[in-house]
PDB file of N, CA and C in Angstrom:
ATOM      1  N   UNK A   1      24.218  24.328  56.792  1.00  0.00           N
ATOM      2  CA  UNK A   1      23.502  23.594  55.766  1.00  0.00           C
ATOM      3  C   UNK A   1      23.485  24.371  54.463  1.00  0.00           C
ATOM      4  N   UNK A   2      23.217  25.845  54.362  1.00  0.00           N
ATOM      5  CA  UNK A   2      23.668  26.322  53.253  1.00  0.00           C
ATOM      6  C   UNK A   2      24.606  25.821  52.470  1.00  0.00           C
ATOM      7  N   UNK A   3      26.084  26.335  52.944  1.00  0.00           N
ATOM      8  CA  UNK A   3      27.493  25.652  52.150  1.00  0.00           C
ATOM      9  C   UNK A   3      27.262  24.446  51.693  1.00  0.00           C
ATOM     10  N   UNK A   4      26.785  23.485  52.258  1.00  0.00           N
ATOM     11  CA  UNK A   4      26.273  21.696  51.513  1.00  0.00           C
ATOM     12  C   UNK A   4      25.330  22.235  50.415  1.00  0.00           C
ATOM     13  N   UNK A   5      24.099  23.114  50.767  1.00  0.00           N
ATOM     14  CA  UNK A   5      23.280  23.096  49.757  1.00  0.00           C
ATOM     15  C   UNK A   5      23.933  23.884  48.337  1.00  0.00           C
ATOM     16  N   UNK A   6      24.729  24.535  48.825  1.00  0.00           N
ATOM     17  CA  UNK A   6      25.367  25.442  47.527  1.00  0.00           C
ATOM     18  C   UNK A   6      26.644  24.269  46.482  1.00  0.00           C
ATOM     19  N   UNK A   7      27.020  23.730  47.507  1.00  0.00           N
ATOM     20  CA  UNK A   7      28.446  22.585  47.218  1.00  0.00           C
ATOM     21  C   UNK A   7      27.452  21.962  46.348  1.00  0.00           C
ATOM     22  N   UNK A   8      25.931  21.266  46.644  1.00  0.00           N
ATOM     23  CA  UNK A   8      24.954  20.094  45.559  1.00  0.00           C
ATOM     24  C   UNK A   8      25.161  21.018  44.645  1.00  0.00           C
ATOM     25  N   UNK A   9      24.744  22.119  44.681  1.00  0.00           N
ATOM     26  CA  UNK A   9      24.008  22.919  43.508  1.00  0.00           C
ATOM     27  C   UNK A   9      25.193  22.682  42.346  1.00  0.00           C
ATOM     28  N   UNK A  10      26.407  22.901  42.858  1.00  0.00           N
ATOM     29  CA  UNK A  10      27.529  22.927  41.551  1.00  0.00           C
ATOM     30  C   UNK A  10      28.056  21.227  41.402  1.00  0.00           C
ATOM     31  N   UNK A  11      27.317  20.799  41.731  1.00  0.00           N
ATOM     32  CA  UNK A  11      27.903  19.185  41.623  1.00  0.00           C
ATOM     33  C   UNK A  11      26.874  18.532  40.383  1.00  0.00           C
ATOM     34  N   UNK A  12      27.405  17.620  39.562  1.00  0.00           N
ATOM     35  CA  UNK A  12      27.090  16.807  38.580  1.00  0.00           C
ATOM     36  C   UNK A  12      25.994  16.065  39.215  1.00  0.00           C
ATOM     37  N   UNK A  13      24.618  15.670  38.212  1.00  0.00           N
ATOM     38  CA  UNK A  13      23.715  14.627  38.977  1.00  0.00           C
ATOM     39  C   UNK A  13      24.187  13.221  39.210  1.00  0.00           C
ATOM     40  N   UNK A  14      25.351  13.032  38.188  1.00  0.00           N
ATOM     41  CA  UNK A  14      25.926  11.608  37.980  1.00  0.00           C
ATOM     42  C   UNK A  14      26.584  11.662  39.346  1.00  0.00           C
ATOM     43  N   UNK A  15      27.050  12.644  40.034  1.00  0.00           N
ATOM     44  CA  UNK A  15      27.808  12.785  41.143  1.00  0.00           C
ATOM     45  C   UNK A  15      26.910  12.294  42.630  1.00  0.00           C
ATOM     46  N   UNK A  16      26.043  13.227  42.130  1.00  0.00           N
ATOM     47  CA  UNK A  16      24.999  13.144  43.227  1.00  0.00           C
ATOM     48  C   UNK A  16      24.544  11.279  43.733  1.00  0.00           C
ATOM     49  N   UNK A  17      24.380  11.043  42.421  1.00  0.00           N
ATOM     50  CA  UNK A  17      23.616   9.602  42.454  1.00  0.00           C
ATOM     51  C   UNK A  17      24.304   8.371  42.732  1.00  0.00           C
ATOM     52  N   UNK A  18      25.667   8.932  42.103  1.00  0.00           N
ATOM     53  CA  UNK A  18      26.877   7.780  42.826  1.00  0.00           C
ATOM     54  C   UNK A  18      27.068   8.010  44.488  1.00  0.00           C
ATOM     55  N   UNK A  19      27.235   9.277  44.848  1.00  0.00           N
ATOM     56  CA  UNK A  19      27.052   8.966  46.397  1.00  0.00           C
ATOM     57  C   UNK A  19      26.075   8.702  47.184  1.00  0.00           C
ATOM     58  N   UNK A  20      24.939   9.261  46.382  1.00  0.00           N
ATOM     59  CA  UNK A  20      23.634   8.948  47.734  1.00  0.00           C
ATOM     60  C   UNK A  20      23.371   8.019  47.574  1.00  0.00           C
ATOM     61  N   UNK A  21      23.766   6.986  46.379  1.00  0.00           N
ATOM     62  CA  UNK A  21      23.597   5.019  45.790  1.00  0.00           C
ATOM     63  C   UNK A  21      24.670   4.548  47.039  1.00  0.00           C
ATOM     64  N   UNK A  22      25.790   5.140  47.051  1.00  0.00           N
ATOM     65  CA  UNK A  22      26.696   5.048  48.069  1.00  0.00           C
ATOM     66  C   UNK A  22      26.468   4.896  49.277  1.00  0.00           C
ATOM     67  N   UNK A  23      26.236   5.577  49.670  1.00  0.00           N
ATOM     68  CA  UNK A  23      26.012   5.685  51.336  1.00  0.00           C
ATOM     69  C   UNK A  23      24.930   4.983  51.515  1.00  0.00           C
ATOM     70  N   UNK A  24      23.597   4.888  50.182  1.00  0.00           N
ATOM     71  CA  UNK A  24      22.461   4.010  50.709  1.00  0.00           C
ATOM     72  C   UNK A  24      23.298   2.730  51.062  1.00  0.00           C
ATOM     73  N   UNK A  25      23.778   2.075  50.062  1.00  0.00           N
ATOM     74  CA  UNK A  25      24.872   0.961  50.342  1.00  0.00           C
ATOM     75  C   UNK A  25      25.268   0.816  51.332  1.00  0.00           C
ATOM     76  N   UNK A  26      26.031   1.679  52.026  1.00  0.00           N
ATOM     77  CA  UNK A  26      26.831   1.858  53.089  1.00  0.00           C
ATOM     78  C   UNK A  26      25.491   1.353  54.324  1.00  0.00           C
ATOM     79  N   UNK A  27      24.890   2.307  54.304  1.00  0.00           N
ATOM     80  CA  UNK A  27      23.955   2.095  55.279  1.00  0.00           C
ATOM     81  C   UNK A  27      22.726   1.395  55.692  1.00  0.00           C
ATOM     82  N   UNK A  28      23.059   0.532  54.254  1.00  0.00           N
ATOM     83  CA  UNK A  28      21.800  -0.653  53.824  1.00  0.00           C
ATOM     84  C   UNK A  28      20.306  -0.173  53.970  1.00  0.00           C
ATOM     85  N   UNK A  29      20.224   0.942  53.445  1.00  0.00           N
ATOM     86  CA  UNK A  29      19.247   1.949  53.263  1.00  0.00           C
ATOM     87  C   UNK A  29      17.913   1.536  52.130  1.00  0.00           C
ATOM     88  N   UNK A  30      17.312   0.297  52.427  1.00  0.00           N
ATOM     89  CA  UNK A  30      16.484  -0.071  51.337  1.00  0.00           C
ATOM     90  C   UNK A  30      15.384   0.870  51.112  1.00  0.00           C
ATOM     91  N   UNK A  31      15.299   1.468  52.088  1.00  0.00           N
ATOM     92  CA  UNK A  31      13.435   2.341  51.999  1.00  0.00           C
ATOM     93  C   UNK A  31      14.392   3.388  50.765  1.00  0.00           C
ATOM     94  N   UNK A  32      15.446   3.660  50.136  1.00  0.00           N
ATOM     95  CA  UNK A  32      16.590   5.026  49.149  1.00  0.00           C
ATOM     96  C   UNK A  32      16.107   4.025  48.239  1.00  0.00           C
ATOM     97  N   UNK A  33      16.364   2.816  48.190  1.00  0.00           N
ATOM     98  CA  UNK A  33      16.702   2.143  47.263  1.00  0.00           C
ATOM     99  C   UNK A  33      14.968   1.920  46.470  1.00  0.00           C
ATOM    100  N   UNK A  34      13.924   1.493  47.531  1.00  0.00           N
ATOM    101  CA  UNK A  34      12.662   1.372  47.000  1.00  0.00           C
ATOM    102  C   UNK A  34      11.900   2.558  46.617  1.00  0.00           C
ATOM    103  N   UNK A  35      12.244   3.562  47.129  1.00  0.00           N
ATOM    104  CA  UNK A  35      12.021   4.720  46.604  1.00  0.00           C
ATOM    105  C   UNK A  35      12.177   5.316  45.492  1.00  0.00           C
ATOM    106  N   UNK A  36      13.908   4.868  45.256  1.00  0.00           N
ATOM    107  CA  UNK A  36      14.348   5.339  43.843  1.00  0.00           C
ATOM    108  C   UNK A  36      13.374   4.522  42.565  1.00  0.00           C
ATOM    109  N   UNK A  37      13.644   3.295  43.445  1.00  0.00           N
ATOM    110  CA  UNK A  37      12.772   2.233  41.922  1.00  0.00           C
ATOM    111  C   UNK A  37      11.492   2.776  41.756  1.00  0.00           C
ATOM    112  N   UNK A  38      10.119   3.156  42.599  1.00  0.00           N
ATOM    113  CA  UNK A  38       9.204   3.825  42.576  1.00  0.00           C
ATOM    114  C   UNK A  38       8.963   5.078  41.172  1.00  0.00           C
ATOM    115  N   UNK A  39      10.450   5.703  42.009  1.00  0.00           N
ATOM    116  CA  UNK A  39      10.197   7.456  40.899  1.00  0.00           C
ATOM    117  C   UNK A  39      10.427   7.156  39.284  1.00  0.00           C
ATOM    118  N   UNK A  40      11.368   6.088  39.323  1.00  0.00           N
ATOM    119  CA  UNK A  40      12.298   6.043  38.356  1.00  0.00           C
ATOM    120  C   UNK A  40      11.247   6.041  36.868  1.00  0.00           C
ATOM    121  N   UNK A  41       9.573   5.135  36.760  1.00  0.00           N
ATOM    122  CA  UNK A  41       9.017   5.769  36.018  1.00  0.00           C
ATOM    123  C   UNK A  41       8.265   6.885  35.648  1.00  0.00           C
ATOM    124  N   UNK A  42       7.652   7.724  36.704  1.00  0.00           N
ATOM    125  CA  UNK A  42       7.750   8.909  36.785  1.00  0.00           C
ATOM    126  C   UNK A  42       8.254   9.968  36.658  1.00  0.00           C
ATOM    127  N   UNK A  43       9.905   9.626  36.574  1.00  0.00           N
ATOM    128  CA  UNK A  43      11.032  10.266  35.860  1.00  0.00           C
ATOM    129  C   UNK A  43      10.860  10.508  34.501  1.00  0.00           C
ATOM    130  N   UNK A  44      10.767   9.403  33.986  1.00  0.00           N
ATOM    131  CA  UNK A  44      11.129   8.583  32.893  1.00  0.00           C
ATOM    132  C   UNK A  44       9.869   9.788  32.334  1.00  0.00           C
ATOM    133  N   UNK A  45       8.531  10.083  32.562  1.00  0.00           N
ATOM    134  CA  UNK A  45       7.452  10.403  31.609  1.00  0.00           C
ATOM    135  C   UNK A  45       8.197  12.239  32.203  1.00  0.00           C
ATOM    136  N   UNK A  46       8.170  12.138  33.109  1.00  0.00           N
ATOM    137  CA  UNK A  46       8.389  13.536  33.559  1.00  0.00           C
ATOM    138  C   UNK A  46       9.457  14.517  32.088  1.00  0.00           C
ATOM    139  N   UNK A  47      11.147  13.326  31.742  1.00  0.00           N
ATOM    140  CA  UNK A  47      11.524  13.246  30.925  1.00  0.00           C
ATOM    141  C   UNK A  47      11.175  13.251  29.571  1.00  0.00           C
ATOM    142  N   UNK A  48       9.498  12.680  29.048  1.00  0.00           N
ATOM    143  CA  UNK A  48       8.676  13.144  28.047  1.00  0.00           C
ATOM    144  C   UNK A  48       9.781  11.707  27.693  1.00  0.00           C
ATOM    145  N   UNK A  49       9.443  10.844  28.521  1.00  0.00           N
ATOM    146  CA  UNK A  49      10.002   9.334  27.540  1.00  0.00           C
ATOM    147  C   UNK A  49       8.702   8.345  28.289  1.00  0.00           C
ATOM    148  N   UNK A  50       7.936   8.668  27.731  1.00  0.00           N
ATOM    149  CA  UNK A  50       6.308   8.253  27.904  1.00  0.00           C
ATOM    150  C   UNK A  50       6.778   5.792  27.827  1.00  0.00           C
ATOM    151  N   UNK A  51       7.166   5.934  26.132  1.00  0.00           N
ATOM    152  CA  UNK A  51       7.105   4.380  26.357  1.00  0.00           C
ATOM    153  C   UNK A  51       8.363   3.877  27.089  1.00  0.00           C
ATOM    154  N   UNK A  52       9.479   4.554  27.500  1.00  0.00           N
ATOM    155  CA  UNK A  52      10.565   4.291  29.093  1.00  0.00           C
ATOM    156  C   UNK A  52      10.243   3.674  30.194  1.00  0.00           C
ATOM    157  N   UNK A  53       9.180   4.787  30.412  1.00  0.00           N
ATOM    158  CA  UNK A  53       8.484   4.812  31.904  1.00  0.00           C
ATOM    159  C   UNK A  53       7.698   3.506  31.814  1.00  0.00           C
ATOM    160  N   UNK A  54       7.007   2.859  30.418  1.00  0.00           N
ATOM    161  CA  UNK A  54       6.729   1.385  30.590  1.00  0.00           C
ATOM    162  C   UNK A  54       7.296   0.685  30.908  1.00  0.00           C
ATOM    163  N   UNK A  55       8.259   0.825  30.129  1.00  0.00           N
ATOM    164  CA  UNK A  55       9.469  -0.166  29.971  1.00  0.00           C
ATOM    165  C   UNK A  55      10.166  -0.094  31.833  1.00  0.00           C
ATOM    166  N   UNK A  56      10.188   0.935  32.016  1.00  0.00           N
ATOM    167  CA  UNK A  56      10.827   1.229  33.022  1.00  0.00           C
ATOM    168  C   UNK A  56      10.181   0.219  34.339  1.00  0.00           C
ATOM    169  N   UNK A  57       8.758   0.241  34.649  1.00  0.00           N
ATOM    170  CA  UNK A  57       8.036  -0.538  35.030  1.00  0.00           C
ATOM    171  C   UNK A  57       8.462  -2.022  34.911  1.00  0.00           C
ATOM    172  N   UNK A  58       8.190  -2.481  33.711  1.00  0.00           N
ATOM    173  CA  UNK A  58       7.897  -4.164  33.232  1.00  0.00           C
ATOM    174  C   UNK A  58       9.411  -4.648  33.972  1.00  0.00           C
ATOM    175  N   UNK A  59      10.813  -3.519  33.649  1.00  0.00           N
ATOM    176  CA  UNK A  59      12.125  -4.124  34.176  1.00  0.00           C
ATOM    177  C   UNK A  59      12.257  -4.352  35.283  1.00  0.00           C
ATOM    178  N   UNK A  60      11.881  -3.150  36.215  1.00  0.00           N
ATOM    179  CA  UNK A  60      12.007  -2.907  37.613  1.00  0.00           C
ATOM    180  C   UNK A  60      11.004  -3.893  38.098  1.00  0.00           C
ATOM    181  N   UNK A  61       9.550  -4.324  38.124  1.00  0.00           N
ATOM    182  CA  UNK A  61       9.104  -5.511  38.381  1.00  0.00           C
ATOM    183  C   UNK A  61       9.648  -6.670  37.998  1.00  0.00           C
ATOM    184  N   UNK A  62      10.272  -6.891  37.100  1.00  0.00           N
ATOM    185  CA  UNK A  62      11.124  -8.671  36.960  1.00  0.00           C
ATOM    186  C   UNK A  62      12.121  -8.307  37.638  1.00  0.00           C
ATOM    187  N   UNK A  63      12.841  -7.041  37.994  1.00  0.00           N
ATOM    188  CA  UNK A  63      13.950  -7.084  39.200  1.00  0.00           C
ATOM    189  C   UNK A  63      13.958  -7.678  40.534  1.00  0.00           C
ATOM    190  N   UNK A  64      12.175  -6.984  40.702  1.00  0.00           N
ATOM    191  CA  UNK A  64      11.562  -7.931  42.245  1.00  0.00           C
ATOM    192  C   UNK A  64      11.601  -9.055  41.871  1.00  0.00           C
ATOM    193  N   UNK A  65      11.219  -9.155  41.081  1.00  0.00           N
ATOM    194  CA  UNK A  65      10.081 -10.990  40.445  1.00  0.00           C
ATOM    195  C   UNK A  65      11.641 -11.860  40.843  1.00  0.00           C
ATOM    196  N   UNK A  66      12.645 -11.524  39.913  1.00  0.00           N
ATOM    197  CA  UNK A  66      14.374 -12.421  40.114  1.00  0.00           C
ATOM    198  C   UNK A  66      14.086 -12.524  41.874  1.00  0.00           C
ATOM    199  N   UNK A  67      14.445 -11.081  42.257  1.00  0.00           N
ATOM    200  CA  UNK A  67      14.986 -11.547  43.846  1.00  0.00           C
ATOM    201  C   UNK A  67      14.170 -12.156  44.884  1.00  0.00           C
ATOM    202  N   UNK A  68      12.901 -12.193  44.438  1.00  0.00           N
ATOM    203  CA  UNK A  68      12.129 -12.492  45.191  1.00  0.00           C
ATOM    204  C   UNK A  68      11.621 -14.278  44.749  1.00  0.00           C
ATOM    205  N   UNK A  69      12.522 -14.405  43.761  1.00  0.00           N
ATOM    206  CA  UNK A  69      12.145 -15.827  43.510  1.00  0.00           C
ATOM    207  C   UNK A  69      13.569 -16.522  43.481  1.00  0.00           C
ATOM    208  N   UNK A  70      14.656 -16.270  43.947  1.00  0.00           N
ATOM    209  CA  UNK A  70      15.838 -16.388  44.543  1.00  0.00           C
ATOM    210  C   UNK A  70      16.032 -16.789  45.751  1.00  0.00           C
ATOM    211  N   UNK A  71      14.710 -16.440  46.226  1.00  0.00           N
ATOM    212  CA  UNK A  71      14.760 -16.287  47.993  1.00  0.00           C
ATOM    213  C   UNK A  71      14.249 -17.988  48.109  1.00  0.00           C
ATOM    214  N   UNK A  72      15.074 -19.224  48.420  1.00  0.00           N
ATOM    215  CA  UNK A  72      14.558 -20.269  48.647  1.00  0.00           C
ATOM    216  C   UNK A  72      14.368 -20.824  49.876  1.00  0.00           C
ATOM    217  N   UNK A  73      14.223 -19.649  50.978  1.00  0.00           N
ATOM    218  CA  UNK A  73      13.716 -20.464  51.901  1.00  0.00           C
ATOM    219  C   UNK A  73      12.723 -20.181  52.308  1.00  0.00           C
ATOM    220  N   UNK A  74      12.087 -21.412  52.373  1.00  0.00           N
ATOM    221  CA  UNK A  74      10.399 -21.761  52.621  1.00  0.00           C
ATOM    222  C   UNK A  74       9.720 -20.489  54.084  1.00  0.00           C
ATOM    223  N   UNK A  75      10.198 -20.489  54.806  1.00  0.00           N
ATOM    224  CA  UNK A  75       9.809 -19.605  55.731  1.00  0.00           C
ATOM    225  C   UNK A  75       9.452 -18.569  55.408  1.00  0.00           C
ATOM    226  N   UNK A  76      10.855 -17.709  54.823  1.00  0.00           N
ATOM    227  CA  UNK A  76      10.324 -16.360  54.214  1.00  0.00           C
ATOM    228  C   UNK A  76       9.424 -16.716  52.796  1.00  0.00           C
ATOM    229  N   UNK A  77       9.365 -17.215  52.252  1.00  0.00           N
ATOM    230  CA  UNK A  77       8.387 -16.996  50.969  1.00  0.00           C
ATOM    231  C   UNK A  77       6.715 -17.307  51.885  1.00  0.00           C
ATOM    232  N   UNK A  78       6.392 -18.105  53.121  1.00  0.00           N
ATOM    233  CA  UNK A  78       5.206 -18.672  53.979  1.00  0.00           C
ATOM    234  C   UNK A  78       5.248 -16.784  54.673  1.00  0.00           C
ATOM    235  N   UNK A  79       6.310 -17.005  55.549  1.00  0.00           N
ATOM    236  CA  UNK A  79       5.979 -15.282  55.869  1.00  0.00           C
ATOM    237  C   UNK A  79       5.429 -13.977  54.996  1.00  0.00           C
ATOM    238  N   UNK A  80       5.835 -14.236  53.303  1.00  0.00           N
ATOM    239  CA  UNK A  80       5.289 -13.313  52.759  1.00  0.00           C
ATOM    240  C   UNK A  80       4.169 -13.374  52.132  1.00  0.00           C
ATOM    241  N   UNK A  81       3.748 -14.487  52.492  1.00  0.00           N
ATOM    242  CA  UNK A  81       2.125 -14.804  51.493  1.00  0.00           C
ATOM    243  C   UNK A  81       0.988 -13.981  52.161  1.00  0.00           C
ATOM    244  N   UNK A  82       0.854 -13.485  52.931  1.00  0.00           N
ATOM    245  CA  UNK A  82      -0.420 -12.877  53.003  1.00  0.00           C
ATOM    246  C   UNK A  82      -0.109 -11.331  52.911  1.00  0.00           C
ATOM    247  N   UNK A  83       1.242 -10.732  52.510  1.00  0.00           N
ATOM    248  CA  UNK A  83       1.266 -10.109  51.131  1.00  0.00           C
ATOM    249  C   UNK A  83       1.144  -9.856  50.418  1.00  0.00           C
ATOM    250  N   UNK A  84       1.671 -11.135  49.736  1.00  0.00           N
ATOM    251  CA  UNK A  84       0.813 -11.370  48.101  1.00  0.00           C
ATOM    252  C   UNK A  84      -0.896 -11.589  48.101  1.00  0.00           C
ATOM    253  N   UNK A  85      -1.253 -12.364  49.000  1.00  0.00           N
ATOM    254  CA  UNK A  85      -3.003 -12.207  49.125  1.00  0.00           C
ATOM    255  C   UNK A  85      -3.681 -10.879  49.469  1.00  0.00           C
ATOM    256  N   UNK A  86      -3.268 -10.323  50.290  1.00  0.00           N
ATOM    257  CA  UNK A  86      -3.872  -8.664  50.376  1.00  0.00           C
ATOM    258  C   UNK A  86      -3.786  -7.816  49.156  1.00  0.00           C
ATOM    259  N   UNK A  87      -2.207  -7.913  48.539  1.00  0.00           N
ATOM    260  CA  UNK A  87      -2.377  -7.027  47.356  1.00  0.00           C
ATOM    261  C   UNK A  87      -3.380  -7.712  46.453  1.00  0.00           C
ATOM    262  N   UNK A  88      -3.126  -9.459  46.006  1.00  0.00           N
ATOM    263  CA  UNK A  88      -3.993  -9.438  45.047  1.00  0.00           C
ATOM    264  C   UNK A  88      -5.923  -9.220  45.534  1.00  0.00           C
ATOM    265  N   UNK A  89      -6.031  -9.434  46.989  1.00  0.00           N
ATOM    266  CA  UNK A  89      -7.673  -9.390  47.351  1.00  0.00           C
ATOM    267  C   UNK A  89      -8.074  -7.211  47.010  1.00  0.00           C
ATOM    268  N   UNK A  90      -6.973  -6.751  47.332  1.00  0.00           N
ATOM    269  CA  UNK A  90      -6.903  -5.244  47.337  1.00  0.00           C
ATOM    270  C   UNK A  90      -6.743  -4.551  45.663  1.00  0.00           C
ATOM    271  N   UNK A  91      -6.701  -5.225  44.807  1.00  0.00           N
ATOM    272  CA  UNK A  91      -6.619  -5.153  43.534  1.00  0.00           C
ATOM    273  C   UNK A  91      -7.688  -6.273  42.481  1.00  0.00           C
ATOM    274  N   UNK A  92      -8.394  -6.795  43.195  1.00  0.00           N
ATOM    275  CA  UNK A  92      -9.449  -7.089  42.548  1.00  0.00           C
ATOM    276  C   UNK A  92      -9.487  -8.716  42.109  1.00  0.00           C
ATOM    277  N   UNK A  93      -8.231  -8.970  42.628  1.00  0.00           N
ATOM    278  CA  UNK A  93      -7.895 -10.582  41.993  1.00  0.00           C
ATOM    279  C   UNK A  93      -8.183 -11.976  42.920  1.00  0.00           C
ATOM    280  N   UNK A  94      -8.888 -12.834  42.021  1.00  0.00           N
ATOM    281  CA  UNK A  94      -9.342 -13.817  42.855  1.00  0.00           C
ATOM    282  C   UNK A  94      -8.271 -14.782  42.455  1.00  0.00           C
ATOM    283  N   UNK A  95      -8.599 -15.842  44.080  1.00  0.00           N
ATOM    284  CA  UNK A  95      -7.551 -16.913  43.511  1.00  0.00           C
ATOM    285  C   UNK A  95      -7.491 -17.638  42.650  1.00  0.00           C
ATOM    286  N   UNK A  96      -8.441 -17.668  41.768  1.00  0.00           N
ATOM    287  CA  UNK A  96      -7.940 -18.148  40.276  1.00  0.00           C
ATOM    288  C   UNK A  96      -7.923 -17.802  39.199  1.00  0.00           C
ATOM    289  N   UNK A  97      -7.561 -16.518  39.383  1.00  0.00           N
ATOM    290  CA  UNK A  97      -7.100 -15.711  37.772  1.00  0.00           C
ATOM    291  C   UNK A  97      -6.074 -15.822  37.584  1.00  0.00           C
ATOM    292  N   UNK A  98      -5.238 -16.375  38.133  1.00  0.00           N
ATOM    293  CA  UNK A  98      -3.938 -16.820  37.230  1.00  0.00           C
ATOM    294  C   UNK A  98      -4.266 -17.953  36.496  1.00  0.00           C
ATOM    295  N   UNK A  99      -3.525 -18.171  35.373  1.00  0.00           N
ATOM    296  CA  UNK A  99      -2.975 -18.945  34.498  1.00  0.00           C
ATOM    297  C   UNK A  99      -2.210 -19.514  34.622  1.00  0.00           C
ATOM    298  N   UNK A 100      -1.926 -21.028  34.417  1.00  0.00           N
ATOM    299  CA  UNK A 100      -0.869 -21.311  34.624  1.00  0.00           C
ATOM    300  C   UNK A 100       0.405 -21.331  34.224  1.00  0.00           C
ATOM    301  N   UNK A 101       0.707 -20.575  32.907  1.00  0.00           N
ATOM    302  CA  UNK A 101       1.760 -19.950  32.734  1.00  0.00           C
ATOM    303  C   UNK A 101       2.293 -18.617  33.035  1.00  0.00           C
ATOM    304  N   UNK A 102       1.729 -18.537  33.576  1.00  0.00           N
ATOM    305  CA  UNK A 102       2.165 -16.810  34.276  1.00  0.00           C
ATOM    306  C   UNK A 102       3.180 -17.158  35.531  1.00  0.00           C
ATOM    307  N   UNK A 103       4.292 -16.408  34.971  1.00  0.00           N
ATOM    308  CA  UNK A 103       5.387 -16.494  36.064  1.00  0.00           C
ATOM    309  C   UNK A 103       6.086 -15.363  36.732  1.00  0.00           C
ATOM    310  N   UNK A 104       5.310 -14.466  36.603  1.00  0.00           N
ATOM    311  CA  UNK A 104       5.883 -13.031  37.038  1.00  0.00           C
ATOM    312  C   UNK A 104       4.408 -12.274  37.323  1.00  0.00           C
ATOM    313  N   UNK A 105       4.716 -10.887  38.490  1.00  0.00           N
ATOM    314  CA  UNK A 105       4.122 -10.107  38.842  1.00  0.00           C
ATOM    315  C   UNK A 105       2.951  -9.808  37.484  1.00  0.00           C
ATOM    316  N   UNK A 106       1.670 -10.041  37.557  1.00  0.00           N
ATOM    317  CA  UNK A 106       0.723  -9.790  37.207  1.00  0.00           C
ATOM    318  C   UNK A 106       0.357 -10.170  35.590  1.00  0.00           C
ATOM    319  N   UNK A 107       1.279 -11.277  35.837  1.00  0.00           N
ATOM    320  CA  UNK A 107       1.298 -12.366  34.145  1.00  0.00           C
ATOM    321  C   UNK A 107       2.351 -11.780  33.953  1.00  0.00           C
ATOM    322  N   UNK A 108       3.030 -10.836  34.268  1.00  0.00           N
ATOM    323  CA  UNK A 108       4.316 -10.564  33.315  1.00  0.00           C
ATOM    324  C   UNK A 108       5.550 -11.528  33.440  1.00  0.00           C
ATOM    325  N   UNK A 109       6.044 -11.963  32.364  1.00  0.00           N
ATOM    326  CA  UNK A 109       7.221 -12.704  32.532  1.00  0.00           C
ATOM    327  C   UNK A 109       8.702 -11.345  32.911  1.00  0.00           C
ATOM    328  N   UNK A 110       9.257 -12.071  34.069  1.00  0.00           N
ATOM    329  CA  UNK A 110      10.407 -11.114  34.156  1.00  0.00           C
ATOM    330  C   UNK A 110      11.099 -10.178  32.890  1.00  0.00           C
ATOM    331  N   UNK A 111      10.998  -9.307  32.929  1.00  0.00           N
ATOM    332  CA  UNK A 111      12.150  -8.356  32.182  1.00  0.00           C
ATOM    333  C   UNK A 111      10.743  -8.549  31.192  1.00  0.00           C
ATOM    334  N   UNK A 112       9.786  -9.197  30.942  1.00  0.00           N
ATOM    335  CA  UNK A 112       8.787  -8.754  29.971  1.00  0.00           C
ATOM    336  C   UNK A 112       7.626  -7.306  29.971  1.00  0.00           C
ATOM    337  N   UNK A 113       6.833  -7.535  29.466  1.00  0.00           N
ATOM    338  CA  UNK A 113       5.697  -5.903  29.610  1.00  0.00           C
ATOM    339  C   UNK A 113       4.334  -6.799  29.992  1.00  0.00           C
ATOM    340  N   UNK A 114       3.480  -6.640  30.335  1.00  0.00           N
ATOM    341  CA  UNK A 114       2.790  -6.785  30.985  1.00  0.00           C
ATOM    342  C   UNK A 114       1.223  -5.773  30.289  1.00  0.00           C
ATOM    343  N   UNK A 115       1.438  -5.499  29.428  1.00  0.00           N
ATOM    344  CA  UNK A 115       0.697  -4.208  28.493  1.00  0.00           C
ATOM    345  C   UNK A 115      -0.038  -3.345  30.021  1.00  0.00           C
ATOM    346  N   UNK A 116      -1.461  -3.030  29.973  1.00  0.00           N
ATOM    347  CA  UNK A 116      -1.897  -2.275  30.850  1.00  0.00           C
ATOM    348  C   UNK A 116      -2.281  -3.124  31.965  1.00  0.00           C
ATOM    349  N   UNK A 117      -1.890  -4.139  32.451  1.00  0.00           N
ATOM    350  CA  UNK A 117      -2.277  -4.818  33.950  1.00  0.00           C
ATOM    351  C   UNK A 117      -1.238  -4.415  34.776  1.00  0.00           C
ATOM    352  N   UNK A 118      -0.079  -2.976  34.966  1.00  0.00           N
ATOM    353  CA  UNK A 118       0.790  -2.099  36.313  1.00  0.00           C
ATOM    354  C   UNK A 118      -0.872  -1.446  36.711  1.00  0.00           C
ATOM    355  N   UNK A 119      -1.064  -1.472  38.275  1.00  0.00           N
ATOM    356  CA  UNK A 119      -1.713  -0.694  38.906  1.00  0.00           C
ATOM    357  C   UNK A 119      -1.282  -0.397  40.068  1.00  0.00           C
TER     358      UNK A 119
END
């Protein structure tokens, strides 16, 4: 395990990220993939790119918001509703604080910002 760890050390991050994106692929590795989306604003401030890491947020939630509103069959969207009811009962939201123009994760319109309602 050394020799691997010494081989990363001299390897490019662009390198790094194309294969371990890789093999997540390969291995249909979603927990790599939800993980990465997680850090990626935390990166972003870690980086001292403070309004990114917003941005970084508002995108990566309309990424879910697309695929998860792509998904047209009735079963799985019935299977995932008490999902969506735990997070919103676990975050403070009753069933009628939405609006009815709100079409994305927490009023945000996909690929929009959402100002301070990420928790």
């Amino acid at each position: 395990m050394g020799d691997d760890a010494a081989e990363f050390d001299r390897t490019s991050t662009e390198d790094l990220r194309d294969r371990a994106v890789e093999l997540a692929r390969q291995r249909w590795d979603l927990r790599f993939f939800w993980r990465l989306l997680g850090l990626v604003p935390a990166a972003e401030a870690a980086a001292g790119n403070d309004g990114a890491s917003e941005a970084s947020v508002a995108q990566l939630s309309g990424f879910v918001y697309e695929a998860l509103s792509a998904e047209t069959d009735p079963g799985v969207q019935e299977a995932l509703r008490p999902v969506y009811v735990q997070y919103l009962l676990d975050h403070g939201e009753e069933a009628g604080d939405a609006a009815p123009g709100d079409t994305g994760p927490g009023g945000a319109r996909p690929g929009g910002t959402d100002g301070d309602r990420a928790s």
